[in-house]
Protein backbone atom coordinates (compact mmCIF):
# COMPACT_ATOMS: atom_id res chain seq x y z
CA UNK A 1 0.00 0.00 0.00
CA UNK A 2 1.32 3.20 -1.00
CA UNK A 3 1.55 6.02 1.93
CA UNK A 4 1.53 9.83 2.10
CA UNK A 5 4.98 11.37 0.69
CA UNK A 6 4.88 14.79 -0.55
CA UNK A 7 4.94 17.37 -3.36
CA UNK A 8 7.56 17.36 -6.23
CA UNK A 9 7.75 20.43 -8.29
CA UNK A 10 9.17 21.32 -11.47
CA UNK A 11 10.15 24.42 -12.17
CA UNK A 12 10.95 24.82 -16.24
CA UNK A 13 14.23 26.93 -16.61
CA UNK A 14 14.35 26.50 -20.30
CA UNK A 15 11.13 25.06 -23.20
CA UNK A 16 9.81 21.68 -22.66
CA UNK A 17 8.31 19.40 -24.96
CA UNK A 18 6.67 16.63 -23.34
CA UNK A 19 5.08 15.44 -26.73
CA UNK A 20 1.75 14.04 -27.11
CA UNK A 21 2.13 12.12 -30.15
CA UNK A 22 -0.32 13.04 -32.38
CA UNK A 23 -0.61 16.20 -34.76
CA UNK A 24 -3.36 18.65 -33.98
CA UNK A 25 -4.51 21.30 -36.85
CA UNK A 26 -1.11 23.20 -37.47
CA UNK A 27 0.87 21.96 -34.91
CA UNK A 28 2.80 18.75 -35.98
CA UNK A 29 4.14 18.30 -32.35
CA UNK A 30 1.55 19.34 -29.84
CA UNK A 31 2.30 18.72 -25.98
CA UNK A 32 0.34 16.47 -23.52
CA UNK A 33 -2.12 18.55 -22.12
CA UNK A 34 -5.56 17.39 -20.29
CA UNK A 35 -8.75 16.47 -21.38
CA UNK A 36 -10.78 18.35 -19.96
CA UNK A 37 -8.96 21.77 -18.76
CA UNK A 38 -6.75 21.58 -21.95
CA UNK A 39 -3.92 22.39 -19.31
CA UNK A 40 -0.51 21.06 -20.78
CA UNK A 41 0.69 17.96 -18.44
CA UNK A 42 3.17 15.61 -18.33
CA UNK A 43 2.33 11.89 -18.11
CA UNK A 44 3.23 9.91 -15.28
CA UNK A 45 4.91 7.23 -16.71
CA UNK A 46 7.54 9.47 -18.79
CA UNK A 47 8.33 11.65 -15.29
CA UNK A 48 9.13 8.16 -13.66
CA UNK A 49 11.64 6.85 -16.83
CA UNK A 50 13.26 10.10 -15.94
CA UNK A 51 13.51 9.96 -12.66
CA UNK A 52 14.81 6.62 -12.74
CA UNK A 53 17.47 7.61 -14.73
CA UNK A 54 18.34 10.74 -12.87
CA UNK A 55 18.82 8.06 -9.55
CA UNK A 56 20.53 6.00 -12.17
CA UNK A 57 23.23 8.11 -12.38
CA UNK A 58 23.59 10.12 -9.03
CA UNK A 59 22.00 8.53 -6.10
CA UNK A 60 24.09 6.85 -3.75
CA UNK A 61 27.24 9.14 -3.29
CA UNK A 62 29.37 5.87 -2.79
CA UNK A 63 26.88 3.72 -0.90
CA UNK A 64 27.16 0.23 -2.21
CA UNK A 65 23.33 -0.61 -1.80
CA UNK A 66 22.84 2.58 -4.28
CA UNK A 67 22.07 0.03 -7.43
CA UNK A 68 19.37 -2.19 -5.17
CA UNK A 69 18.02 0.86 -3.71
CA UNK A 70 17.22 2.10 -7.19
CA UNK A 71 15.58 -0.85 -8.18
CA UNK A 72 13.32 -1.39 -5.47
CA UNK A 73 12.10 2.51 -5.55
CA UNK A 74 11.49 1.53 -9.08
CA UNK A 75 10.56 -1.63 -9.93
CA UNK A 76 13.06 -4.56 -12.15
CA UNK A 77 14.23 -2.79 -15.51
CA UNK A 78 13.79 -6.37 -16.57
CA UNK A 79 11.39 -9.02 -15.11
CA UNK A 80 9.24 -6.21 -14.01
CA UNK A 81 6.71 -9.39 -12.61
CA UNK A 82 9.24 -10.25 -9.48
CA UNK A 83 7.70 -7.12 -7.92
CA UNK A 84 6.46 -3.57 -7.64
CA UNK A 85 8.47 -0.29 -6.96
CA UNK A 86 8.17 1.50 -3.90
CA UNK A 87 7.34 5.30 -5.54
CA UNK A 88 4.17 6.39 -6.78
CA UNK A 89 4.25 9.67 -8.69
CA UNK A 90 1.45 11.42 -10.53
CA UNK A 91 1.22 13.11 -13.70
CA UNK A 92 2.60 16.57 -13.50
CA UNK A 93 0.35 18.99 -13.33
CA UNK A 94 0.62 22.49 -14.23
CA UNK A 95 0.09 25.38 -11.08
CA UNK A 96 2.07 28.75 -12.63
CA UNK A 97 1.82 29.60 -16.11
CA UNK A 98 3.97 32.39 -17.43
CA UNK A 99 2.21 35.28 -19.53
CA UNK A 100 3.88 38.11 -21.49
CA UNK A 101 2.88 41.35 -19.33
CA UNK A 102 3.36 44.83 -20.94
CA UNK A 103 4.79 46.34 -17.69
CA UNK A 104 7.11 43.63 -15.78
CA UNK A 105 7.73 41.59 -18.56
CA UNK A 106 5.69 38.63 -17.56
CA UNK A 107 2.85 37.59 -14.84
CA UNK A 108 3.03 33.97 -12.92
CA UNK A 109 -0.66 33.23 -14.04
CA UNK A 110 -3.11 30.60 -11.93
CA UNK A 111 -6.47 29.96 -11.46
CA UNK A 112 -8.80 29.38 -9.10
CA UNK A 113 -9.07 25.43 -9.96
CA UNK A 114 -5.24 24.90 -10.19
CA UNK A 115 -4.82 26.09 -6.69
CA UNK A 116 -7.83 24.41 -5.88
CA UNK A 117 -6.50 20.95 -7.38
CA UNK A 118 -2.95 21.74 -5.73
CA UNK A 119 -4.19 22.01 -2.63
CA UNK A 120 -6.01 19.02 -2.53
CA UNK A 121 -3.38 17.57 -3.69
CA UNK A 122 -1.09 18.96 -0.84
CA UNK A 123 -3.50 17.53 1.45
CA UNK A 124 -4.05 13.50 -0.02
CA UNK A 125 0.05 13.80 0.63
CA UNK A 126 0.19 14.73 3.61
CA UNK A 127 3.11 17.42 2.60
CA UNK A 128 3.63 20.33 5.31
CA UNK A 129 3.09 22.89 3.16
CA UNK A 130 0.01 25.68 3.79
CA UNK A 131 -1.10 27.17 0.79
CA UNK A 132 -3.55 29.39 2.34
CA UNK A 133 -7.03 30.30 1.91
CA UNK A 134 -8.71 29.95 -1.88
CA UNK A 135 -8.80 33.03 -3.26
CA UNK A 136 -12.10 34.51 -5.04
CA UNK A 137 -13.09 33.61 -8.42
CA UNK A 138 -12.35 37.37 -10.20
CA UNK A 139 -14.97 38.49 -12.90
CA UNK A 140 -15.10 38.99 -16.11
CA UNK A 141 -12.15 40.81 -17.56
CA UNK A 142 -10.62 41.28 -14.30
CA UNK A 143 -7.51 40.04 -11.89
CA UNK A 144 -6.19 39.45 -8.32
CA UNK A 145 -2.56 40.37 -7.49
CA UNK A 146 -0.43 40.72 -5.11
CA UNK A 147 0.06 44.69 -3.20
CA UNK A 148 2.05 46.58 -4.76
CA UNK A 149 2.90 44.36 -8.23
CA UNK A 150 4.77 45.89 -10.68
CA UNK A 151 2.52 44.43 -13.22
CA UNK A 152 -0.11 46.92 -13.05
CA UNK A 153 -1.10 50.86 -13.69
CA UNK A 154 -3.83 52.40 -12.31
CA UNK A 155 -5.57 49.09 -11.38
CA UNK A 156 -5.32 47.80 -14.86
CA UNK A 157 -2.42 45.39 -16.33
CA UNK A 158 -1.78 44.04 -20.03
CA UNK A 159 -1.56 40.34 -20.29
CA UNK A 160 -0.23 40.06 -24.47
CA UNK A 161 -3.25 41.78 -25.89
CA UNK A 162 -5.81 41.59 -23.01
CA UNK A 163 -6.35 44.52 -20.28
CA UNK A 164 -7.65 43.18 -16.85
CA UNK A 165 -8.82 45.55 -13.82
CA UNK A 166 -6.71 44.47 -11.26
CA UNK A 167 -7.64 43.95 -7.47
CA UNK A 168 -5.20 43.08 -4.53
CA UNK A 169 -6.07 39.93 -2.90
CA UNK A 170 -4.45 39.51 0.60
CA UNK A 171 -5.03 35.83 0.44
CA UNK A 172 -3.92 35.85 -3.10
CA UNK A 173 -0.59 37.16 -1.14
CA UNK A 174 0.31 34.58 1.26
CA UNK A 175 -0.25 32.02 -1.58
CA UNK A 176 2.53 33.42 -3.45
CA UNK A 177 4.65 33.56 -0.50
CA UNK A 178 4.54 29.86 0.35
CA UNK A 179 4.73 28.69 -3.55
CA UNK A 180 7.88 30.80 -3.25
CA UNK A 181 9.56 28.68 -0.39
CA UNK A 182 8.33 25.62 -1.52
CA UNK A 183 9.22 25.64 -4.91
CA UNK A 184 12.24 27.92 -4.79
CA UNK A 185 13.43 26.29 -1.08
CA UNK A 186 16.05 28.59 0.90
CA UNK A 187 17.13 30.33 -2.45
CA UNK A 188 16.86 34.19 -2.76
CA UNK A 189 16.93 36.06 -6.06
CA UNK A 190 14.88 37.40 -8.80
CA UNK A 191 12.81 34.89 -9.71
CA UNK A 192 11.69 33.89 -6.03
CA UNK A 193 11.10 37.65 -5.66
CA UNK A 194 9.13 37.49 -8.96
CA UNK A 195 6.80 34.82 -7.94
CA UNK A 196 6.26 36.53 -4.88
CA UNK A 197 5.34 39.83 -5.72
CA UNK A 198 3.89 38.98 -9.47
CA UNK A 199 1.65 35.99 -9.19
CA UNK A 200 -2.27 36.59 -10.54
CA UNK A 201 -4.99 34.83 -10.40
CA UNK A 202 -7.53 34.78 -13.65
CA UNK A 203 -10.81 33.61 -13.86
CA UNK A 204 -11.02 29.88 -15.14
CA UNK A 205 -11.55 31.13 -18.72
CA UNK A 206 -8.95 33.20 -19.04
CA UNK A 207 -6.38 30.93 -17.61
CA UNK A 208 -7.38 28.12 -19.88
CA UNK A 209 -7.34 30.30 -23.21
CA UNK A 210 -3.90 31.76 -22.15
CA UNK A 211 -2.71 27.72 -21.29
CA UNK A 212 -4.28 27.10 -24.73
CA UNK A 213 -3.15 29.71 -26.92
CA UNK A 214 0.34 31.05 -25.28
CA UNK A 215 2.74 28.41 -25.68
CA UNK A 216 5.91 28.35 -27.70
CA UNK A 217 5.45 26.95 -31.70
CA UNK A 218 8.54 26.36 -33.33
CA UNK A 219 9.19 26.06 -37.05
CA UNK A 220 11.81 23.14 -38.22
CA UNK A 221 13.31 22.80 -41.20
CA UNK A 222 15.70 19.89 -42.70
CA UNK A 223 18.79 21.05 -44.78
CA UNK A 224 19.41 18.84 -47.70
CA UNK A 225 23.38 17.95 -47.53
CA UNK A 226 23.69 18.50 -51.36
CA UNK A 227 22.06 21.69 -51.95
CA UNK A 228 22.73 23.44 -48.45
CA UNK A 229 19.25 24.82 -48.90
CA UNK A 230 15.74 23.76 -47.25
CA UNK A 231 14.53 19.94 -48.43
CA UNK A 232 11.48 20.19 -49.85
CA UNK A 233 8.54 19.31 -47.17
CA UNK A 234 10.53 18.95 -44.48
CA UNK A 235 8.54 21.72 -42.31
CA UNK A 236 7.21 21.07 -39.04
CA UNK A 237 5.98 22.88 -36.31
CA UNK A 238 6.49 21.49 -32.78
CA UNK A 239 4.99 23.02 -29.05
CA UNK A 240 6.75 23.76 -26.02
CA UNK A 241 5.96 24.77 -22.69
CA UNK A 242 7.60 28.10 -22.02
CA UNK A 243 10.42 28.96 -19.48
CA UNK A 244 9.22 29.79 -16.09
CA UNK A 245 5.97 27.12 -15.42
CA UNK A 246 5.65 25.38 -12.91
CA UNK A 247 4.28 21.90 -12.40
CA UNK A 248 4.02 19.63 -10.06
CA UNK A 249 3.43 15.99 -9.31
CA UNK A 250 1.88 14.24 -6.06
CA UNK A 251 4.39 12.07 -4.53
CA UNK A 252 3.84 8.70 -2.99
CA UNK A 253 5.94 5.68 -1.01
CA UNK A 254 5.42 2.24 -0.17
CA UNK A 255 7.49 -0.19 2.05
CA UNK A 256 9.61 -1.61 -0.35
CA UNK A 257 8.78 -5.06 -1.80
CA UNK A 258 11.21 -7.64 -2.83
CA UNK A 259 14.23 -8.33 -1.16
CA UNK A 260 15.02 -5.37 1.26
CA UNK A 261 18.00 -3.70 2.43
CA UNK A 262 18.95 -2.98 6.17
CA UNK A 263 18.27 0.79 6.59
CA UNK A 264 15.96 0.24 3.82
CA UNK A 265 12.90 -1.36 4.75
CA UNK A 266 9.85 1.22 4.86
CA UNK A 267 8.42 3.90 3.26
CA UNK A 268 10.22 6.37 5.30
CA UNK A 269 13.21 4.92 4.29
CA UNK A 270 12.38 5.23 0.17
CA UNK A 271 10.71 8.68 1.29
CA UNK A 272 13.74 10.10 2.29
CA UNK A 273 16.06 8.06 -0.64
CA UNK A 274 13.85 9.86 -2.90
CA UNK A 275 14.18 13.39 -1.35
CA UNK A 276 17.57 13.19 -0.44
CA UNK A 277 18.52 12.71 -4.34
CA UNK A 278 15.86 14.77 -6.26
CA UNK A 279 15.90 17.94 -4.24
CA UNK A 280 17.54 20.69 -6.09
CA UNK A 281 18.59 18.54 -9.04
CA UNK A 282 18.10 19.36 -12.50
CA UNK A 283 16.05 17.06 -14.92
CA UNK A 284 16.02 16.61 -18.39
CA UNK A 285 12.42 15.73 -19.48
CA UNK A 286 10.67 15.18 -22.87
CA UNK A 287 12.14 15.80 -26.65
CA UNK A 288 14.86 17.96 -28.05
CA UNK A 289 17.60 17.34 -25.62
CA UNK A 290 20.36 18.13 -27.25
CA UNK A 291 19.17 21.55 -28.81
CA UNK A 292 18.56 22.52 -24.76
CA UNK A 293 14.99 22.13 -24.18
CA UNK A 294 13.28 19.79 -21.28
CA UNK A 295 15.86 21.28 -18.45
CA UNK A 296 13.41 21.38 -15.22
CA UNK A 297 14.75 22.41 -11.62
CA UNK A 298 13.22 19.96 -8.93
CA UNK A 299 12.32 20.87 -5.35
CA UNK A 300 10.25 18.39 -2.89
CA UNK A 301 8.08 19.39 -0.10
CA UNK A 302 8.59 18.91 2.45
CA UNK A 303 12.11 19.28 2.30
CA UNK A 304 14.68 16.70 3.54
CA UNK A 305 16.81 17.51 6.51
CA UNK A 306 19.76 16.56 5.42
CA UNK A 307 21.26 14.86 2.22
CA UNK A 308 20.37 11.08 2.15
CA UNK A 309 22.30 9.90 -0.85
CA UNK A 310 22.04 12.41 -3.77
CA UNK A 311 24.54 14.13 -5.12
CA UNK A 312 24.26 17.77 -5.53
């Protein structure tokens, strides 16, 4: 049985293309995104391949039971019917959706039911992490921010072509804070800052049309080695997830099966395996590795007290 564990975010410091598969209209390349909100996402399945290879490579930091750890957080890379791993992750799910302002540069964007989901989420968990009280669903055409945002001029702001009336939200406030520290941790800086002070809640249907409509499309092209010119229809267009979202995926542990290790023999023990190696890393997730896209910073909440294997 798989017990409470916590919340894993991903913060994206450069586009991510977690593809989908299929080609929709003019995109060739879409991303996964959700039924039902049309919010991008990132299956569950593909977060755990990487994952596994991220504790492939750097858990351990010279402990000798590194390799079986790894294998019973994960599961057998081959056999996979001697037994179950020990982590449950979700799909990630996007919270903070970046949105081209015309004063500030850009707005963390949420809405009402990503918080709403999050916090739920926080809560099946058990993470110790309060996200506050739900903010108000704004109206039509208008916004909640944070006191004294940069974002905004005379209580309106600019979101790419849109103008919303703008109202200060002090629950809105201590939102941001604690999505600061949690996904951020101890570090200071601009974009910490950023989230704190710039974060705005839309209505519902705004968030979803800016989710929808404000990603990155890319045009490809194929040079043909003879001519040094474009092949002929070899033109593509492929979606990313811009810079500076953030997503998150509900954590779970179970007491490992299979043959255990001393020191290694409950969920606490995979629990903190998994946060001592994840938190602060770096992962590479979805296409287009090696022209820089799919870099993601990782945090974990609650945060471990002190390194338990990873290597930083």
């Amino acid at each position: 049985m798989y017990k409470p564990g916590g919340i894993l975010f991903a913060y994206a410091e450069s586009p991510v293309h977690m593809g989908a598969g299929t080609s929709l209209g003019a995109v060739d390349l879409p991303i996964q995104r959700e039924r039902f909100t049309d919010y991008p996402m990132g299956q569950a399945s593909g977060l755990k391949g990487c994952l596994r290879e991220l504790f492939a490579k750097t858990a351990g930091n010279g402990d000798p039971d590194a390799a079986a750890k790894v294998k019973l957080t994960f599961g057998p890379d081959q056999k996979a019917s001697e037994h179950a791993g020990a982590l449950s992750v979700s799909d990630l799910r996007l919270l903070v959706f970046p949105v081209r302002s015309l004063l500030g540069t850009f707005a963390f964007c949420t809405s009402r039911y990503a918080l709403a989901r999050f916090a739920r989420d926080v809560e099946s968990t058990g993470a110790k992490l309060d996200v506050g009280k739900l903010p108000p669903e704004p109206g039509e055409n208008e916004a909640l921010c944070i006191k004294g945002t940069k974002l905004a001029k005379d209580s309106e702001a600019a979101l790419e072509e849109f103008v919303f009336k703008m109202r200060e939200d002090a629950d809105l406030g201590k939102t941001a804070d604690a999505l600061s520290k949690a996904v951020f941790g101890k570090e200071e800086g601009y974009f910490p800052a950023k989230l704190r002070n710039d974060l705005v809640l839309l209505n519902e249907t705004s968030f979803r049309d800016f989710v929808k409509m404000s990603t990155m499309v890319e045009a490809h092209i194929k040079i043909d080695d003879d001519t040094g010119t474009v092949k002929g229809g070899a033109l593509w267009y492929a979606e990313n997830l811009p810079p500076e979202s953030v997503m998150y995926s509900a954590v779970f542990a179970a007491d490992p099966f299979g043959e255990r290790r001393k020191g290694f023999e409950t969920s606490k023990d995979v629990l903190a395996f998994i946060k001592g190696t994840v938190h602060g890393m770096r992962l590479q997730i979805g296409g287009d590795e090696t022209v820089g896209r799919g870099l993601m910073r990782l945090m974990f909440s609650p945060e471990p007290e002190k390194s338990q294997g990873g290597t930083k």
